[in-house]
N, C-alpha and C. Protein backbone atom coordinates (compact mmCIF):
# COMPACT_ATOMS: atom_id res chain seq x y z
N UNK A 1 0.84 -1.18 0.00
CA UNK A 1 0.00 0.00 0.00
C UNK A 1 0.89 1.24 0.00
N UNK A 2 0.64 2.39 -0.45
CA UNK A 2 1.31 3.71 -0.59
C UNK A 2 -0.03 4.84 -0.18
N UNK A 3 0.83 5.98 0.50
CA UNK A 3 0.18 7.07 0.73
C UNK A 3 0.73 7.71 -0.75
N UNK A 4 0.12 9.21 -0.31
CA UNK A 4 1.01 10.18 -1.12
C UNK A 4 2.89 9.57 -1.97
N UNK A 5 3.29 9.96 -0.59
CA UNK A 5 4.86 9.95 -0.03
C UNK A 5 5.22 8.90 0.76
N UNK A 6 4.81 7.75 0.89
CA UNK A 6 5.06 6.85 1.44
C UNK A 6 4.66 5.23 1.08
N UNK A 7 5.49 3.94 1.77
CA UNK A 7 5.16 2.85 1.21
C UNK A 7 4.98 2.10 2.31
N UNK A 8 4.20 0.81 2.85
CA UNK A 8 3.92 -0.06 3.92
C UNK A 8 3.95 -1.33 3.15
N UNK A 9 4.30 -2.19 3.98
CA UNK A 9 4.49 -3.75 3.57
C UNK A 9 4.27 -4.68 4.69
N UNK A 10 3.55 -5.56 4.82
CA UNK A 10 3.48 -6.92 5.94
C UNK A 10 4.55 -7.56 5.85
N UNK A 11 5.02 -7.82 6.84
CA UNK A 11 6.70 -9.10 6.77
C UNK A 11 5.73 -10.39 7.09
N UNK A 12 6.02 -11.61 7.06
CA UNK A 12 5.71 -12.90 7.20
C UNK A 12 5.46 -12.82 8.59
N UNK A 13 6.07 -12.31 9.64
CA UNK A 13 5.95 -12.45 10.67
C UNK A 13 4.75 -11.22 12.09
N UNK A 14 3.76 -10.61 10.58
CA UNK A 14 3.07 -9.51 11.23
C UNK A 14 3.39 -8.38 11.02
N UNK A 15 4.72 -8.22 11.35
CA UNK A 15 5.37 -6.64 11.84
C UNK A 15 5.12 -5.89 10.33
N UNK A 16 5.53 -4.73 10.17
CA UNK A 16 5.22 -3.87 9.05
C UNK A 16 6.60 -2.96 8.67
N UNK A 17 6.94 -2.72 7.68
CA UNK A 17 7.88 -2.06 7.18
C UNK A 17 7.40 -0.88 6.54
N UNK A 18 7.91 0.08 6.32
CA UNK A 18 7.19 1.68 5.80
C UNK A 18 8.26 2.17 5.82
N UNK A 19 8.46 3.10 4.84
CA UNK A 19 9.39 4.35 4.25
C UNK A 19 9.14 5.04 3.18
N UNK A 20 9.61 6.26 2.93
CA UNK A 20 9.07 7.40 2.24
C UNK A 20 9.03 8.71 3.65
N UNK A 21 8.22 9.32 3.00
CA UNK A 21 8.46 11.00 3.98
C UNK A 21 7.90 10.31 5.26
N UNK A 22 8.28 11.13 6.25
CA UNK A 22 7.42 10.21 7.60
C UNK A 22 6.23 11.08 7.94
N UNK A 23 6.02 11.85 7.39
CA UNK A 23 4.60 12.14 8.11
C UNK A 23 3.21 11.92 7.18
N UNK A 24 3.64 11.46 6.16
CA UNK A 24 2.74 10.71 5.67
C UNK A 24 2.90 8.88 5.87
N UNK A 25 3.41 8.83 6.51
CA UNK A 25 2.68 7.06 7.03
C UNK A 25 5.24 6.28 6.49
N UNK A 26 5.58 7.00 6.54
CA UNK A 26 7.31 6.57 5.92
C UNK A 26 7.61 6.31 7.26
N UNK A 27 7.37 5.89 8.68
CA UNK A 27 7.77 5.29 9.94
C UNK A 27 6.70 5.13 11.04
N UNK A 28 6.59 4.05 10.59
CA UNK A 28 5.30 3.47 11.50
C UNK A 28 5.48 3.24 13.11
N UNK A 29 6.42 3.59 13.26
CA UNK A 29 7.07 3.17 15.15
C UNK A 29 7.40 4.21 15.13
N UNK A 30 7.26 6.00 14.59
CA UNK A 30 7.32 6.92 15.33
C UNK A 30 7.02 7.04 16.72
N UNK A 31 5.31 6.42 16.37
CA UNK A 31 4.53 6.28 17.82
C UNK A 31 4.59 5.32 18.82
N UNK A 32 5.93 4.64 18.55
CA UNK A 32 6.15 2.90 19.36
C UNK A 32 5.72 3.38 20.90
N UNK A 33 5.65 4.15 21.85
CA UNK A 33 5.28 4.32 23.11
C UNK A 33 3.39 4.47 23.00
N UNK A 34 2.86 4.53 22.10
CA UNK A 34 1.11 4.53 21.87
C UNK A 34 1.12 3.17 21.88
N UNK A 35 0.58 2.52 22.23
CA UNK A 35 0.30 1.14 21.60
C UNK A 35 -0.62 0.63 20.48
N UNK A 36 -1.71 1.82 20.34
CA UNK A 36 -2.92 1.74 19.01
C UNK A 36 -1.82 2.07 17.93
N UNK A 37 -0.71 2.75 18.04
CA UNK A 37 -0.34 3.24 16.87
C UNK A 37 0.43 1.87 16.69
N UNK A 38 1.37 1.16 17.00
CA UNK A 38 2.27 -0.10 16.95
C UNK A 38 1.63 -0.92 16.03
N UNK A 39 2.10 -0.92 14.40
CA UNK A 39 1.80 -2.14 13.74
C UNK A 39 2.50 -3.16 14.21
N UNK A 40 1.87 -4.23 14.61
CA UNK A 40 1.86 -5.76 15.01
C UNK A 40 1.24 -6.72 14.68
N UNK A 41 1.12 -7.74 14.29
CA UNK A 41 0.40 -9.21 14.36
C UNK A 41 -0.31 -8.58 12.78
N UNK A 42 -0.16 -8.03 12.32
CA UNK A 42 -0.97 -7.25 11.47
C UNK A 42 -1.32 -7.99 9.96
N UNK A 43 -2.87 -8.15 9.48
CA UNK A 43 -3.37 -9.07 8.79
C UNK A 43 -3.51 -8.09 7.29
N UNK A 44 -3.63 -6.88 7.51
CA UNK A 44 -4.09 -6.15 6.49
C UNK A 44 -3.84 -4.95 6.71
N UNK A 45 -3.47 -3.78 5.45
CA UNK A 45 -3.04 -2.56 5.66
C UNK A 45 -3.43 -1.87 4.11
N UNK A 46 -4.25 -0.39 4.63
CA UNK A 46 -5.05 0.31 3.59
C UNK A 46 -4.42 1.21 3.88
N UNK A 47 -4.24 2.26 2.51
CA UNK A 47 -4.00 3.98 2.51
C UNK A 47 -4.23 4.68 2.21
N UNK A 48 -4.49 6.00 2.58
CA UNK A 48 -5.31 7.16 1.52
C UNK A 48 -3.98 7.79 1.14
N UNK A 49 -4.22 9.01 1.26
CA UNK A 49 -3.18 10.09 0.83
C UNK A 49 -2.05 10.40 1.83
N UNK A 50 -2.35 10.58 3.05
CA UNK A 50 -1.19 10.66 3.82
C UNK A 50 -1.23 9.84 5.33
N UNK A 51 -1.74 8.48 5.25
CA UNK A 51 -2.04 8.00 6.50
C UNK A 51 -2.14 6.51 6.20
N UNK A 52 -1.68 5.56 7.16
CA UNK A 52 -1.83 4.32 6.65
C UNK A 52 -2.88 3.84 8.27
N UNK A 53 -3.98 2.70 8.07
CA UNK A 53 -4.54 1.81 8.67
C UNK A 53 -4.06 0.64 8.94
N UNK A 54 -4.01 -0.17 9.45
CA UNK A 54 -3.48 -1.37 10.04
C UNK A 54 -4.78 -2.81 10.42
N UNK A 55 -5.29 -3.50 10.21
CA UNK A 55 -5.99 -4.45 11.23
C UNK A 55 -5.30 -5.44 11.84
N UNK A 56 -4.89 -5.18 13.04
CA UNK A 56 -4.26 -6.97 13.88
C UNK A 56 -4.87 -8.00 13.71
N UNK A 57 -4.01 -9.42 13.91
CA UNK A 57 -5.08 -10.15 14.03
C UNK A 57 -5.90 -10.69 14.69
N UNK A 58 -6.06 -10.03 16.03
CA UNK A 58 -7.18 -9.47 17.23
C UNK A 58 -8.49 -8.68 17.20
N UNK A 59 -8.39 -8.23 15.59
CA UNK A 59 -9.15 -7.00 15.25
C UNK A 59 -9.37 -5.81 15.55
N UNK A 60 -7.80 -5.42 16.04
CA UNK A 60 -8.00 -3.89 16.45
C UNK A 60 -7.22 -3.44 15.33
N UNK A 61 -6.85 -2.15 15.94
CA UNK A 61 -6.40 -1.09 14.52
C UNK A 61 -5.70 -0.33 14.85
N UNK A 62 -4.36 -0.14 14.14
CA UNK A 62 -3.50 0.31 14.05
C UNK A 62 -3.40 1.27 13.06
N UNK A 63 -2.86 2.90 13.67
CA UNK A 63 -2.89 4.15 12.46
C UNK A 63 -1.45 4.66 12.43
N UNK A 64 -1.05 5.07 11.85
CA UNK A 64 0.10 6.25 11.53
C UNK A 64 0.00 6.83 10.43
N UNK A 65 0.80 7.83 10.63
CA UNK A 65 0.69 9.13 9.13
C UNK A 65 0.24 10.24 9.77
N UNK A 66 -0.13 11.14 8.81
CA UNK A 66 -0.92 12.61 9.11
C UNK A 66 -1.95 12.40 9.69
N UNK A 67 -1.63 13.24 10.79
CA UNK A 67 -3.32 13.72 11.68
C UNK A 67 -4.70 14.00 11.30
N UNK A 68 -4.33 15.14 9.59
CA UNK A 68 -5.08 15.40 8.92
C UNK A 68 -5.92 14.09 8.19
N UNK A 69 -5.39 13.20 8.11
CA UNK A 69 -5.40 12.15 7.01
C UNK A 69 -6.16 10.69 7.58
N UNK A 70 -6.26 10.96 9.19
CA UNK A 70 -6.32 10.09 10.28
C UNK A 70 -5.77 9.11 10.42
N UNK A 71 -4.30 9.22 10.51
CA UNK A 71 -3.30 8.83 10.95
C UNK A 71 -3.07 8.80 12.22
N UNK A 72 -4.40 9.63 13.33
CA UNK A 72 -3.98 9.58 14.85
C UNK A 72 -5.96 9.00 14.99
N UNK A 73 -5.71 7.54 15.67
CA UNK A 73 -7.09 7.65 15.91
C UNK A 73 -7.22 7.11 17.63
N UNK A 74 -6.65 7.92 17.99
CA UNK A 74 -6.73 7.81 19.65
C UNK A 74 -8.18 8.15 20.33
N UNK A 75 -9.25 9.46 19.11
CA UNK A 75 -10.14 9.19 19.83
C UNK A 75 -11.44 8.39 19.33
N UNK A 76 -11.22 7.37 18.84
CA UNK A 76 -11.84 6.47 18.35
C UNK A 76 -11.64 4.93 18.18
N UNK A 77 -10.62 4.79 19.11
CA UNK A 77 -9.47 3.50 19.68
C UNK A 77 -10.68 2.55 20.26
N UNK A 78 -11.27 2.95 20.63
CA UNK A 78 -12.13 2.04 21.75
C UNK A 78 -13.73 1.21 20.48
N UNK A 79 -13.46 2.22 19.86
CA UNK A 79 -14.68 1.69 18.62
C UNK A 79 -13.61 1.03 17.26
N UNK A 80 -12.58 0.59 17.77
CA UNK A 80 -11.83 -0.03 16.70
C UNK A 80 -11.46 -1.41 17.59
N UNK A 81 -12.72 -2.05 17.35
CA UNK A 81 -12.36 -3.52 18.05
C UNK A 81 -13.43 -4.47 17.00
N UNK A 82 -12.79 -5.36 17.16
CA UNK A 82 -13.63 -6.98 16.19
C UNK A 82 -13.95 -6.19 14.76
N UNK A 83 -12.75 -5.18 14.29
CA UNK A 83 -12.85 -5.25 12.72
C UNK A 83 -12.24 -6.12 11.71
N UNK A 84 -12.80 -6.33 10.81
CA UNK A 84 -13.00 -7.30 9.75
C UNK A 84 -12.17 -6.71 8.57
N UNK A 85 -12.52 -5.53 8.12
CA UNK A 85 -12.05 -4.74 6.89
C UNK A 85 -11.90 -3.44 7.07
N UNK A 86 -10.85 -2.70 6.80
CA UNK A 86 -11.32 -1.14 6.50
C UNK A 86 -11.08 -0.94 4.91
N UNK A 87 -12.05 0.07 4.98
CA UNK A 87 -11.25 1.27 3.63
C UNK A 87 -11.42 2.37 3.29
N UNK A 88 -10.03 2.49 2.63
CA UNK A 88 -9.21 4.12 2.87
C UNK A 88 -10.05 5.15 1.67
N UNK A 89 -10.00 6.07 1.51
CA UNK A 89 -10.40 6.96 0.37
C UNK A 89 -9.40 7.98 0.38
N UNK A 90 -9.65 8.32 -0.83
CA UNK A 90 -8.28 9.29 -1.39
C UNK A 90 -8.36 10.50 -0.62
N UNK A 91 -8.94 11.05 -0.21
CA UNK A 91 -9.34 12.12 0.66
C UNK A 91 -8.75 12.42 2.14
N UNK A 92 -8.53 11.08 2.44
CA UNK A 92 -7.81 11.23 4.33
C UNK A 92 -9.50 10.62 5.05
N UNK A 93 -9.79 9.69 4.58
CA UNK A 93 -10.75 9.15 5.93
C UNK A 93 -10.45 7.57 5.59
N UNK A 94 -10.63 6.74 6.69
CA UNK A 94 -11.07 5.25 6.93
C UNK A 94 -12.30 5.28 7.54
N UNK A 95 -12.59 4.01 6.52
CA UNK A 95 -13.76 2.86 7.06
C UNK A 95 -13.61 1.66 7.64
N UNK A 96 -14.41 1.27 8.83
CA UNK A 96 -13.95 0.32 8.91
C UNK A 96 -15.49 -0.90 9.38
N UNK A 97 -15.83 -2.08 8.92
CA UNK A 97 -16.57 -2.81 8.99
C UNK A 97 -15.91 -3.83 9.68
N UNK A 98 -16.79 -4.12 11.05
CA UNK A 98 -16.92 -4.56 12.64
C UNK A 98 -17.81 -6.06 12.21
N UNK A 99 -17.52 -7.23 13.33
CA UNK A 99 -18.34 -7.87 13.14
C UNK A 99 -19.43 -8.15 13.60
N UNK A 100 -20.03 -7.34 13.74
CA UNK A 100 -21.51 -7.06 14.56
C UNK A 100 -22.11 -5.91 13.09
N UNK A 101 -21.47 -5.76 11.87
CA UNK A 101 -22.03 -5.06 11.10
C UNK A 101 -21.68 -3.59 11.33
């Protein structure tokens, strides 16, 4: 997946690799002391323009990138549980479909 300025990749083992500019989604462990932000265990990864999404495979969710782009979703951490899918739009928003619909 690519933002704008940036690239993300799954390793075999979960973890995630990213580079390009960093504030569009180019270092995903900026935020390694957040723990929502920490790509881990990670099954799937979407991007808009300057922000990358994450799903574990716990079904929570993992963000980095631009703020603008919602790359910070600290206040919406708690409604990012038992997701299934997100997706990104070119614009700077995520979707994300829960399994309760």
């Amino acid at each position: 997946q690519a933002t704008d300025k940036a690239f993300a990749a799954i390793l075999a083992d979960g973890s995630v690799v990213a580079w390009g500019d960093i504030d569009p989604g180019g270092d995903p462990y900026d935020f390694a002391d957040e723990d929502y932000f920490t790509p881990r265990d990670v099954q799937q990864v979407q991007a808009n323009d300057g922000a990358f999404a994450a799903i574990r495979t716990d079904g929570s969710v993992a963000t980095w990138g631009s703020n603008l782009f919602g790359g910070r979703s600290l206040e919406v951490q708690d409604q990012l549980r038992n997701v299934l899918h997100i997706q990104a739009t070119s614009r700077g928003a995520f979707a994300a479909i829960k399994e309760d619909g």
